[in-house]
PDB file of N, CA and C in Angstrom:
ATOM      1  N   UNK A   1      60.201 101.054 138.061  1.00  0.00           N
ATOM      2  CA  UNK A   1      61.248 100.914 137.073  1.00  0.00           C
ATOM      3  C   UNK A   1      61.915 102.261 136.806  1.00  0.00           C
ATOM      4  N   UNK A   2      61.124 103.560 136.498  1.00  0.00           N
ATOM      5  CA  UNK A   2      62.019 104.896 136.718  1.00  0.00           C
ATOM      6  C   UNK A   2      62.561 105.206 137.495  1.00  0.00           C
ATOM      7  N   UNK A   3      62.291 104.702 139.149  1.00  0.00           N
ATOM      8  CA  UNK A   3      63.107 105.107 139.732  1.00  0.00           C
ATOM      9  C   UNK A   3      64.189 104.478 139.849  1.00  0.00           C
ATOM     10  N   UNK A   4      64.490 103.419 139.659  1.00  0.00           N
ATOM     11  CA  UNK A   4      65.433 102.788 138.826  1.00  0.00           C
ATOM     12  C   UNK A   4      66.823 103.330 138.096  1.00  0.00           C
ATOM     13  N   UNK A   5      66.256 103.642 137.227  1.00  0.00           N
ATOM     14  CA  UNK A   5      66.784 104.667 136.269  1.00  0.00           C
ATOM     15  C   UNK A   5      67.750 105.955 136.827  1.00  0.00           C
ATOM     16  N   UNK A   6      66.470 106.473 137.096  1.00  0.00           N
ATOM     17  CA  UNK A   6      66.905 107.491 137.824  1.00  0.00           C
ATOM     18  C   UNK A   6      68.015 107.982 138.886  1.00  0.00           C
ATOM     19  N   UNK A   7      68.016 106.830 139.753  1.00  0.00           N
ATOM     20  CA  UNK A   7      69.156 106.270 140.877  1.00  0.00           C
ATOM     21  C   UNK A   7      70.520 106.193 140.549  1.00  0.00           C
ATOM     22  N   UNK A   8      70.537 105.407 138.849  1.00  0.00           N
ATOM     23  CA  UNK A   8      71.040 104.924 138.115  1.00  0.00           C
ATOM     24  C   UNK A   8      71.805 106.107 137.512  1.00  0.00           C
ATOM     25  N   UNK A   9      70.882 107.252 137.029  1.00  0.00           N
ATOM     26  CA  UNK A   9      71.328 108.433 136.513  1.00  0.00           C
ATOM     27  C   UNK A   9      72.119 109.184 137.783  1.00  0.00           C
ATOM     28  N   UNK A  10      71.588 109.500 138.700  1.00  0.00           N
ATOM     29  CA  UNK A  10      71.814 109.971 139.950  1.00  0.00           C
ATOM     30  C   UNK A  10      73.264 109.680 140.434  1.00  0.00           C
ATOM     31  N   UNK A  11      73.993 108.415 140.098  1.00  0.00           N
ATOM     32  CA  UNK A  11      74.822 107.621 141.093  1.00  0.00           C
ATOM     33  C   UNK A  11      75.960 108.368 139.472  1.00  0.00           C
ATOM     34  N   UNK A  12      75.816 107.866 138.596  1.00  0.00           N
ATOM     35  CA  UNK A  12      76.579 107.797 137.486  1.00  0.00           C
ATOM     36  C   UNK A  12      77.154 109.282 137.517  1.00  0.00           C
ATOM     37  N   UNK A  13      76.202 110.183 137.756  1.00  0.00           N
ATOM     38  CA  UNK A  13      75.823 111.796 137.414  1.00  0.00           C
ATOM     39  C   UNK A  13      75.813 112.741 138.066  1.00  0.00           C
ATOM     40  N   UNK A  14      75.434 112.275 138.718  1.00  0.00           N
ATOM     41  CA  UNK A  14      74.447 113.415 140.331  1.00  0.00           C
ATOM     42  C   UNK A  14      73.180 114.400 139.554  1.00  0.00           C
ATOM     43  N   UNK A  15      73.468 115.273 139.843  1.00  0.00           N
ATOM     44  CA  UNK A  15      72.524 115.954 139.857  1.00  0.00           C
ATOM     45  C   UNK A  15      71.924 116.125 137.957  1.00  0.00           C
ATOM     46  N   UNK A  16      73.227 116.301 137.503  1.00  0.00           N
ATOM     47  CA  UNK A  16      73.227 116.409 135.957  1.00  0.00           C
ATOM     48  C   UNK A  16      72.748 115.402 135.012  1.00  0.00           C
ATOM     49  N   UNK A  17      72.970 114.329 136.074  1.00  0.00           N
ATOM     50  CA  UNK A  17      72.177 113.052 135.325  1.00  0.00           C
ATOM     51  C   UNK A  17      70.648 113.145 135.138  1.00  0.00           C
ATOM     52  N   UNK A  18      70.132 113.846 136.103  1.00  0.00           N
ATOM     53  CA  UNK A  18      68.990 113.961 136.032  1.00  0.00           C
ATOM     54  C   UNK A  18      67.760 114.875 135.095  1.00  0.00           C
ATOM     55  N   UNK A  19      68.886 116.065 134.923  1.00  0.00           N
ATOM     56  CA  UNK A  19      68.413 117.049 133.726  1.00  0.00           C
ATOM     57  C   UNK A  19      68.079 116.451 132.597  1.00  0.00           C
ATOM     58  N   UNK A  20      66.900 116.581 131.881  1.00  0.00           N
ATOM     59  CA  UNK A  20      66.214 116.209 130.613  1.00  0.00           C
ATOM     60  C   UNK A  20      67.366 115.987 129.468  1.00  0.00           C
ATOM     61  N   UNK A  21      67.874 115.429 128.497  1.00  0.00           N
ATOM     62  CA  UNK A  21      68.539 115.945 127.408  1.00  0.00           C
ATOM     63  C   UNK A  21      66.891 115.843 125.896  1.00  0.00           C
ATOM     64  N   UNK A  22      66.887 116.684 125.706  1.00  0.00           N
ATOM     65  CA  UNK A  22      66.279 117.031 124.410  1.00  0.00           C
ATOM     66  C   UNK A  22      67.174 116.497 123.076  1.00  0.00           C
ATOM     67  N   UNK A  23      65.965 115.572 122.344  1.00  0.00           N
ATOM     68  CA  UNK A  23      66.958 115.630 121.036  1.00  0.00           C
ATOM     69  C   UNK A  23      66.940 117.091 120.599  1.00  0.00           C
ATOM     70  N   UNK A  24      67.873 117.536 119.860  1.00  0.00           N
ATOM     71  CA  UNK A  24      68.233 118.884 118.432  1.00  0.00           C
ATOM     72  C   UNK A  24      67.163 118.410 117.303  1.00  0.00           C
ATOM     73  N   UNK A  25      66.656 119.364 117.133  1.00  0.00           N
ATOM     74  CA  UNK A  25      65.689 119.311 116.084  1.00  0.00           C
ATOM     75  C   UNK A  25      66.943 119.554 114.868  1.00  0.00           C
ATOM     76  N   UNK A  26      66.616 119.413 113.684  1.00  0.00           N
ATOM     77  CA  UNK A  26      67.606 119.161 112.644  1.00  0.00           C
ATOM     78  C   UNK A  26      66.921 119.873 111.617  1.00  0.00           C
ATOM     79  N   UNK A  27      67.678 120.729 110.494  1.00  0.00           N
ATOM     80  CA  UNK A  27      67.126 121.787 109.133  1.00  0.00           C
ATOM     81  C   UNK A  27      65.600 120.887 108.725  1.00  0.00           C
ATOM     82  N   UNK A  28      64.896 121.274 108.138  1.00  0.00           N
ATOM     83  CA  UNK A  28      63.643 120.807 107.716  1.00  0.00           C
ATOM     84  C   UNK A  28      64.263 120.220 106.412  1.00  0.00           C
ATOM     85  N   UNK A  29      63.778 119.057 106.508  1.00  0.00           N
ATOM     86  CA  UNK A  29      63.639 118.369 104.782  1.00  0.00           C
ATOM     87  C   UNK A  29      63.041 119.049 103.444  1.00  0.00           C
ATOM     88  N   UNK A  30      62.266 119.970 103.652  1.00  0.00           N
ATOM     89  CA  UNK A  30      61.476 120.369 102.864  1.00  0.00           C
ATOM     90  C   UNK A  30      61.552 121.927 102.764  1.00  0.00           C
ATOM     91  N   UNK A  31      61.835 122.548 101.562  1.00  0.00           N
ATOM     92  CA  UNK A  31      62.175 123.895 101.509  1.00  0.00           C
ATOM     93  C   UNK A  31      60.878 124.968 101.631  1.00  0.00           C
ATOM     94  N   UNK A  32      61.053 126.071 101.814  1.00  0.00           N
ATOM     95  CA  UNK A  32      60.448 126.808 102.463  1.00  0.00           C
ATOM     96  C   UNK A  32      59.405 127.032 101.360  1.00  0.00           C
ATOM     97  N   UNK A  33      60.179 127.027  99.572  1.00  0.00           N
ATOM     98  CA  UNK A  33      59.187 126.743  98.700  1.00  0.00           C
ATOM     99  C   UNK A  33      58.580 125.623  98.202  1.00  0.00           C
ATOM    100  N   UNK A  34      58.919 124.457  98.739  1.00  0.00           N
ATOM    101  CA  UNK A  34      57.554 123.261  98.719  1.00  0.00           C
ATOM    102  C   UNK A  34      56.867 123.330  99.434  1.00  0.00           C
ATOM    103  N   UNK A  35      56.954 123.773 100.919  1.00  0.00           N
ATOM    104  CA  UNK A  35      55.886 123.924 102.021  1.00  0.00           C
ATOM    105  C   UNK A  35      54.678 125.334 100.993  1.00  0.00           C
ATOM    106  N   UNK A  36      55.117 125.963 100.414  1.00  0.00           N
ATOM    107  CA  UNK A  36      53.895 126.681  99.773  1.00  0.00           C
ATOM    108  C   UNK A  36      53.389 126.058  98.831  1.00  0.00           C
ATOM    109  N   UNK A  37      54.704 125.203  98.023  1.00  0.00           N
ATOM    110  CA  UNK A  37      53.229 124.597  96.811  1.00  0.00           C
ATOM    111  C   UNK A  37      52.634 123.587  97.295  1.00  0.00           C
ATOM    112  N   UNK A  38      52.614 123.096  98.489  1.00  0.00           N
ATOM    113  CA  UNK A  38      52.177 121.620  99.106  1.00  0.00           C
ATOM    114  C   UNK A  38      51.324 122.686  99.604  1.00  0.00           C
ATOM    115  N   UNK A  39      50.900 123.839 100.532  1.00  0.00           N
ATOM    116  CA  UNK A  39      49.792 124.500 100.454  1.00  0.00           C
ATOM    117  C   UNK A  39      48.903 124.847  99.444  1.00  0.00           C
ATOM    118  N   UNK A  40      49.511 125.149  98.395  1.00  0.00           N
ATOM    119  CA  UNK A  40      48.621 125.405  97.708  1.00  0.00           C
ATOM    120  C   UNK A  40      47.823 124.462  96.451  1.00  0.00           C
ATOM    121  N   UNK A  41      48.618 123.015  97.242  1.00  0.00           N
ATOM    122  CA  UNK A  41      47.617 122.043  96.420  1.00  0.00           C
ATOM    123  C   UNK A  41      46.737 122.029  97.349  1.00  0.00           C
ATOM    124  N   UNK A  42      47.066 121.523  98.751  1.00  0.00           N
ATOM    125  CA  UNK A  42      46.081 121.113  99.686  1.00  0.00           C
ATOM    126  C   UNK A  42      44.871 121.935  99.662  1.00  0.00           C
ATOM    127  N   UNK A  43      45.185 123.357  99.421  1.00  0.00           N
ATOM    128  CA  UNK A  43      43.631 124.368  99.330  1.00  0.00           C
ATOM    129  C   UNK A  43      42.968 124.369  98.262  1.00  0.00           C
ATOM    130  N   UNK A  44      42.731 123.069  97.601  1.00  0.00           N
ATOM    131  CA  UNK A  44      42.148 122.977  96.431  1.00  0.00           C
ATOM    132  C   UNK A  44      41.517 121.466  96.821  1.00  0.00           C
ATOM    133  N   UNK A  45      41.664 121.087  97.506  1.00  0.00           N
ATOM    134  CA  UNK A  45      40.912 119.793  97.892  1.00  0.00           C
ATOM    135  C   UNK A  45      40.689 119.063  99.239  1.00  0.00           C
ATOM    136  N   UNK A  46      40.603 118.065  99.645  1.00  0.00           N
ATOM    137  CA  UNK A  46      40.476 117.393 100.970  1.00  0.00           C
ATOM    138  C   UNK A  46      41.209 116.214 100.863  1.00  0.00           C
ATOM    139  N   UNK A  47      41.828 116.324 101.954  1.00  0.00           N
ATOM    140  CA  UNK A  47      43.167 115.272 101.828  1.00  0.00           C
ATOM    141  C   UNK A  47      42.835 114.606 103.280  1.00  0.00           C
ATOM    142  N   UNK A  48      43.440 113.285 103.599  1.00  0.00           N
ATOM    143  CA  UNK A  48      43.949 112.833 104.597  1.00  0.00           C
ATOM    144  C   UNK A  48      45.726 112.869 104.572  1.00  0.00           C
ATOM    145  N   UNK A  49      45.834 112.484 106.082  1.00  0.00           N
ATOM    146  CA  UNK A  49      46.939 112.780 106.291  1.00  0.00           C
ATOM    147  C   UNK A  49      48.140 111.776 105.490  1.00  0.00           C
ATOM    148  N   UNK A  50      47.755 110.467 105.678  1.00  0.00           N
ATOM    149  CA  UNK A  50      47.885 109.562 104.752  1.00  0.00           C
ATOM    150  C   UNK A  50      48.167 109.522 103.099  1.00  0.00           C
ATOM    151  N   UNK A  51      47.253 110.541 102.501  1.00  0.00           N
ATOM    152  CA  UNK A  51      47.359 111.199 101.208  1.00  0.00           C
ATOM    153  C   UNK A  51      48.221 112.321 101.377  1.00  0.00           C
ATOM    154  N   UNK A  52      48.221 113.060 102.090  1.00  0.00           N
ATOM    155  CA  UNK A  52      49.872 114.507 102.142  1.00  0.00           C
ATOM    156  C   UNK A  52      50.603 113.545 102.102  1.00  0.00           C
ATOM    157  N   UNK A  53      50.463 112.272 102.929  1.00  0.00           N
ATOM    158  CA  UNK A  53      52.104 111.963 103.277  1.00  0.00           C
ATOM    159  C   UNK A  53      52.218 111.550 101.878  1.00  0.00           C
ATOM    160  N   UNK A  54      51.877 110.403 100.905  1.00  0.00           N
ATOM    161  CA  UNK A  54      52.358 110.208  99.876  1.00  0.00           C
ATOM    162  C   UNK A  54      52.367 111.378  98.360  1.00  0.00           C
ATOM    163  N   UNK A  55      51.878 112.555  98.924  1.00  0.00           N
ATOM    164  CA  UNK A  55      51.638 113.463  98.108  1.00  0.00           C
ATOM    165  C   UNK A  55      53.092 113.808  98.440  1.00  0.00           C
ATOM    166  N   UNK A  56      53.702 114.179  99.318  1.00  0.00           N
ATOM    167  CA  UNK A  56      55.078 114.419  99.804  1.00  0.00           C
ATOM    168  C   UNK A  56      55.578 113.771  99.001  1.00  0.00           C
ATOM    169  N   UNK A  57      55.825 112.266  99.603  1.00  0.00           N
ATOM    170  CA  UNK A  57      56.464 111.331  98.758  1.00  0.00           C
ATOM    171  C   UNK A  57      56.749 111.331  97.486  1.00  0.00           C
ATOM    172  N   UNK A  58      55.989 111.698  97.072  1.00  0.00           N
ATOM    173  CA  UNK A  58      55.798 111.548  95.431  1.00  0.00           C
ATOM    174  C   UNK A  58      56.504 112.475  94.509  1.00  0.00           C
ATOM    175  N   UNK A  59      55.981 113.573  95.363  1.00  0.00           N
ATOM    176  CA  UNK A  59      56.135 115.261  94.433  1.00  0.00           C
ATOM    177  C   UNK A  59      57.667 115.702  95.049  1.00  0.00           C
ATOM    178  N   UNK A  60      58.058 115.099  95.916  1.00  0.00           N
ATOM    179  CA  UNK A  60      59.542 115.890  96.121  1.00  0.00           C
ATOM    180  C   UNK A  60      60.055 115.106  97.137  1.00  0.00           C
ATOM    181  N   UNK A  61      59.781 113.107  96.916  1.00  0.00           N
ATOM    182  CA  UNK A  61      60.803 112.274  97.417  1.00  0.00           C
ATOM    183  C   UNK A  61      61.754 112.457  98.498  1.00  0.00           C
ATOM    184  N   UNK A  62      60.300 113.211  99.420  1.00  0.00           N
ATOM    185  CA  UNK A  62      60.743 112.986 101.098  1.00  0.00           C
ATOM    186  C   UNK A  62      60.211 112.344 101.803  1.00  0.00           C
ATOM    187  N   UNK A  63      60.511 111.812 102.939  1.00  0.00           N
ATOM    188  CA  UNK A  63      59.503 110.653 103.465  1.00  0.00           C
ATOM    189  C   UNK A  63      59.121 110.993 104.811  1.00  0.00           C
ATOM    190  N   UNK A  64      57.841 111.102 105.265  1.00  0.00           N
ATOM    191  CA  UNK A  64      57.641 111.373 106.638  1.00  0.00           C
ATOM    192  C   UNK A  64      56.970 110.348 107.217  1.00  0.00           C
ATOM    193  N   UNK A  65      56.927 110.223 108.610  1.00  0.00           N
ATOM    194  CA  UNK A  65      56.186 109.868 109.074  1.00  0.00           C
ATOM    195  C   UNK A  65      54.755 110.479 109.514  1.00  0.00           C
ATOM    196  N   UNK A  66      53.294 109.779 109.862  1.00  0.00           N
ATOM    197  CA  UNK A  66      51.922 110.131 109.877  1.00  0.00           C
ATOM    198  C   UNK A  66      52.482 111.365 110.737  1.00  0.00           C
ATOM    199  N   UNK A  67      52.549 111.202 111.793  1.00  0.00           N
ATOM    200  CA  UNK A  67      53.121 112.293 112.796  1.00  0.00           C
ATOM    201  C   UNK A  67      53.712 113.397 112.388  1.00  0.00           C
ATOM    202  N   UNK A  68      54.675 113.687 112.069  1.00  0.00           N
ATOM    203  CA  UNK A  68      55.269 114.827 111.091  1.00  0.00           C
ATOM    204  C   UNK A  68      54.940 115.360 110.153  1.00  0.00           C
ATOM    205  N   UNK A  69      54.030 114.414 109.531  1.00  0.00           N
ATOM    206  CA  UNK A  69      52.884 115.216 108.270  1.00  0.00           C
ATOM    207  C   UNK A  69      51.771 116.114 109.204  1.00  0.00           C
ATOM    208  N   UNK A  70      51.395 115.304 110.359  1.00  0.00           N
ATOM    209  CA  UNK A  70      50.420 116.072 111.298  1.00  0.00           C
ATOM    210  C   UNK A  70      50.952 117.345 111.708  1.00  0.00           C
ATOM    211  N   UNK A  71      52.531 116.829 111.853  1.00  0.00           N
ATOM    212  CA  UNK A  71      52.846 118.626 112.812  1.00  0.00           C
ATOM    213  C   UNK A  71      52.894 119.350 111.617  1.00  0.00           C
ATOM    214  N   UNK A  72      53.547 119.240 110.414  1.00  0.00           N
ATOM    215  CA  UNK A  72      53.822 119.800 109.280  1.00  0.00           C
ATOM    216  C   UNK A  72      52.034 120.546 108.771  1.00  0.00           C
ATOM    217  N   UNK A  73      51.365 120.306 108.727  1.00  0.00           N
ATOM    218  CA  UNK A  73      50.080 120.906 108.384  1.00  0.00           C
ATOM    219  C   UNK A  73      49.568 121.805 109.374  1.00  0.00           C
ATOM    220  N   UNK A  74      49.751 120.914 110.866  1.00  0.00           N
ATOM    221  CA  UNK A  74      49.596 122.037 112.121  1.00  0.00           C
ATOM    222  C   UNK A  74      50.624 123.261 111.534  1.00  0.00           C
ATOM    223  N   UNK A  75      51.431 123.569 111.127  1.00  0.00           N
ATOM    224  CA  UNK A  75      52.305 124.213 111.773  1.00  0.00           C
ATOM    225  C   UNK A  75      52.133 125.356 110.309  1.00  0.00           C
ATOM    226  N   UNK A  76      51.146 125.001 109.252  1.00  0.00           N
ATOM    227  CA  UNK A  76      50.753 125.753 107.977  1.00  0.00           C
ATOM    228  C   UNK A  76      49.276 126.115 108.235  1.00  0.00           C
ATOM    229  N   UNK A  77      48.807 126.116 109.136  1.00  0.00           N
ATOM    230  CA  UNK A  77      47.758 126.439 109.926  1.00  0.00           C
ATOM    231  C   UNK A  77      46.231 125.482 108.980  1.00  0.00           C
ATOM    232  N   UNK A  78      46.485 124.330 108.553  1.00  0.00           N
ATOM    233  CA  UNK A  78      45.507 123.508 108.413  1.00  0.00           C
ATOM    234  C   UNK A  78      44.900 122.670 109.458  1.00  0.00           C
ATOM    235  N   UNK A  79      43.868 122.593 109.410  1.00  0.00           N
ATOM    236  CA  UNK A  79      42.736 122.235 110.452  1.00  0.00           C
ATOM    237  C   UNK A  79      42.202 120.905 109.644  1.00  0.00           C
ATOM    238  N   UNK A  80      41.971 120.179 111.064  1.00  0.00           N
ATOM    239  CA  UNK A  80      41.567 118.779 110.550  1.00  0.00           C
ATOM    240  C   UNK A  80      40.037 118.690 110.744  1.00  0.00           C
ATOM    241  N   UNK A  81      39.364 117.950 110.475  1.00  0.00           N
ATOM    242  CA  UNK A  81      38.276 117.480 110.548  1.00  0.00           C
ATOM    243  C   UNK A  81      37.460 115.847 110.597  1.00  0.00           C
ATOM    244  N   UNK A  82      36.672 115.709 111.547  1.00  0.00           N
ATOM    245  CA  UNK A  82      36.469 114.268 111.722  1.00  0.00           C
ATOM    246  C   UNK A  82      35.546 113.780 110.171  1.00  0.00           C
ATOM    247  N   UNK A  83      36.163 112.560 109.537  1.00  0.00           N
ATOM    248  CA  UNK A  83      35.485 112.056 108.817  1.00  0.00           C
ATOM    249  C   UNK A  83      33.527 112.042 109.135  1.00  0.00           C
ATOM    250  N   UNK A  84      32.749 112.171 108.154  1.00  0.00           N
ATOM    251  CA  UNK A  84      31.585 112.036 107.819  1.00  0.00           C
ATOM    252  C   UNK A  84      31.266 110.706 107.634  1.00  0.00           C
ATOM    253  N   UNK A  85      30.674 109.679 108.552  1.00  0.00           N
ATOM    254  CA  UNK A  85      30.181 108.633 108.559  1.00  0.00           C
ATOM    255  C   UNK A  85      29.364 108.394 107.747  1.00  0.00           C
ATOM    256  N   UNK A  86      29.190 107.538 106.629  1.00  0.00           N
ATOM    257  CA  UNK A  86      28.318 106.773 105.655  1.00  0.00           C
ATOM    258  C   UNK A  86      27.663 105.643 105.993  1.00  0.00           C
ATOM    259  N   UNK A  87      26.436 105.594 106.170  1.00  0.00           N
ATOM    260  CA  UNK A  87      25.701 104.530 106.577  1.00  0.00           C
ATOM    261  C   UNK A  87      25.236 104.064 105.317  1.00  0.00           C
ATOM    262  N   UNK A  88      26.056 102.739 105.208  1.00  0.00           N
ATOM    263  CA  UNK A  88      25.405 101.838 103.944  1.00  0.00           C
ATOM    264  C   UNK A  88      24.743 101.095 103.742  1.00  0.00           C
ATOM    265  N   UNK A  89      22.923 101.602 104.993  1.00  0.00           N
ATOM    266  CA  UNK A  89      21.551 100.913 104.900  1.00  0.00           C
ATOM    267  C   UNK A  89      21.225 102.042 104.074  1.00  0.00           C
ATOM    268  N   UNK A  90      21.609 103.270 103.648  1.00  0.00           N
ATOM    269  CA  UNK A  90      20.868 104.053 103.154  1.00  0.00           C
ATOM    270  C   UNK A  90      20.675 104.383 101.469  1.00  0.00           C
ATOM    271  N   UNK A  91      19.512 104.072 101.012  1.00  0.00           N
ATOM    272  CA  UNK A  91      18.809 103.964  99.705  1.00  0.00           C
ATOM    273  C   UNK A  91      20.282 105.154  98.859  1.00  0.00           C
ATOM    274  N   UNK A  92      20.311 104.952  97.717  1.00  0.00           N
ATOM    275  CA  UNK A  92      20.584 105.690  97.146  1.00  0.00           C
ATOM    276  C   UNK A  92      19.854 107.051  96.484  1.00  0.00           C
ATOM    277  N   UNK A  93      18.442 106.885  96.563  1.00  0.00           N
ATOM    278  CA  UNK A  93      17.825 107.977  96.513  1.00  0.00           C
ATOM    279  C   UNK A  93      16.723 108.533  97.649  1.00  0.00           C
ATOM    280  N   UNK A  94      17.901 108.409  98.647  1.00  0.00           N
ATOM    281  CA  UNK A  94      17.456 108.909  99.994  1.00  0.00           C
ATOM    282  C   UNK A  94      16.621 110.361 100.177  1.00  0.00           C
ATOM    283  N   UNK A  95      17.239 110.941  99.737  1.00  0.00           N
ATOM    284  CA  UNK A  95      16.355 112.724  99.420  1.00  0.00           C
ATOM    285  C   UNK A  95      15.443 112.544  99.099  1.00  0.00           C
ATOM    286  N   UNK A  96      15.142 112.235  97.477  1.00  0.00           N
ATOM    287  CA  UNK A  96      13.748 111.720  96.762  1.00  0.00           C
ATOM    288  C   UNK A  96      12.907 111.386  97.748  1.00  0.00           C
ATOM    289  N   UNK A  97      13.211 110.356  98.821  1.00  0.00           N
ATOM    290  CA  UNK A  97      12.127 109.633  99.240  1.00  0.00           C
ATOM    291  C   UNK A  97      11.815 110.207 100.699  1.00  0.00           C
ATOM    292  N   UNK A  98      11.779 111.423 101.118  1.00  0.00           N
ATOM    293  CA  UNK A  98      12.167 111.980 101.921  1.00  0.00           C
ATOM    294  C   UNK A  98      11.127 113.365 100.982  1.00  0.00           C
ATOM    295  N   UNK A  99      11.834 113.883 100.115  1.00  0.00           N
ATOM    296  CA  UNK A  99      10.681 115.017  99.736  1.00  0.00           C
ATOM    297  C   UNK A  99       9.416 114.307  99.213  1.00  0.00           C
ATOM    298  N   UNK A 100       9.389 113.575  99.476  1.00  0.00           N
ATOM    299  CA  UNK A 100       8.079 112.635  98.882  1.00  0.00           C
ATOM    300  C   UNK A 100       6.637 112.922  99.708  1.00  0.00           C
ATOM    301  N   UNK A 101       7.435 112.357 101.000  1.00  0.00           N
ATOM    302  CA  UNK A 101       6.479 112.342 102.690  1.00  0.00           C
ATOM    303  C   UNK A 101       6.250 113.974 102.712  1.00  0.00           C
TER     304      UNK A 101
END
């Protein structure tokens, strides 16, 4: 099917058809001073990405997508981390019974 396309581009174009076009990235939604106070909530707690995004939303009624909240944190040098699995066979006073033995 690309080559398809391509043929398609080729015949229409020649050679120029074939060159990539890149979308233009466009001004950032978000000013250079919300990207710091949106840092400096985030370093006060643990968020998912899911939670920035409506933390966005909320605090300065911009809307992103999951993706763009991802690059947007990449790009403030926050690091993700895999959730901590909860196994819910386990006693609630799991320790206790554990310094016991």
């Amino acid at each position: 099917m690309m080559g398809y396309l391509w043929q398609k581009k080729w015949n229409a174009e020649g050679y120029r058809g074939l060159i990539p076009r890149y979308a233009r990235k466009g001004p950032s939604k978000m000013s250079p001073d919300q990207r710091e106070a949106l840092k400096e909530k985030l370093k006060h707690g643990q968020y998912t990405t899911a939670q920035v995004r409506d933390m966005i939303r909320e605090k300065f009624g911009i809307q992103y997508t999951m993706k763009q909240v991802w690059v947007i944190l990449k790009k403030m040098g926050m690091r993700h981390a895999k959730p901590y699995s909860h196994d819910k066979r386990r006693p609630v006073n799991a320790e206790n019974i554990l310094k016991k033995t």
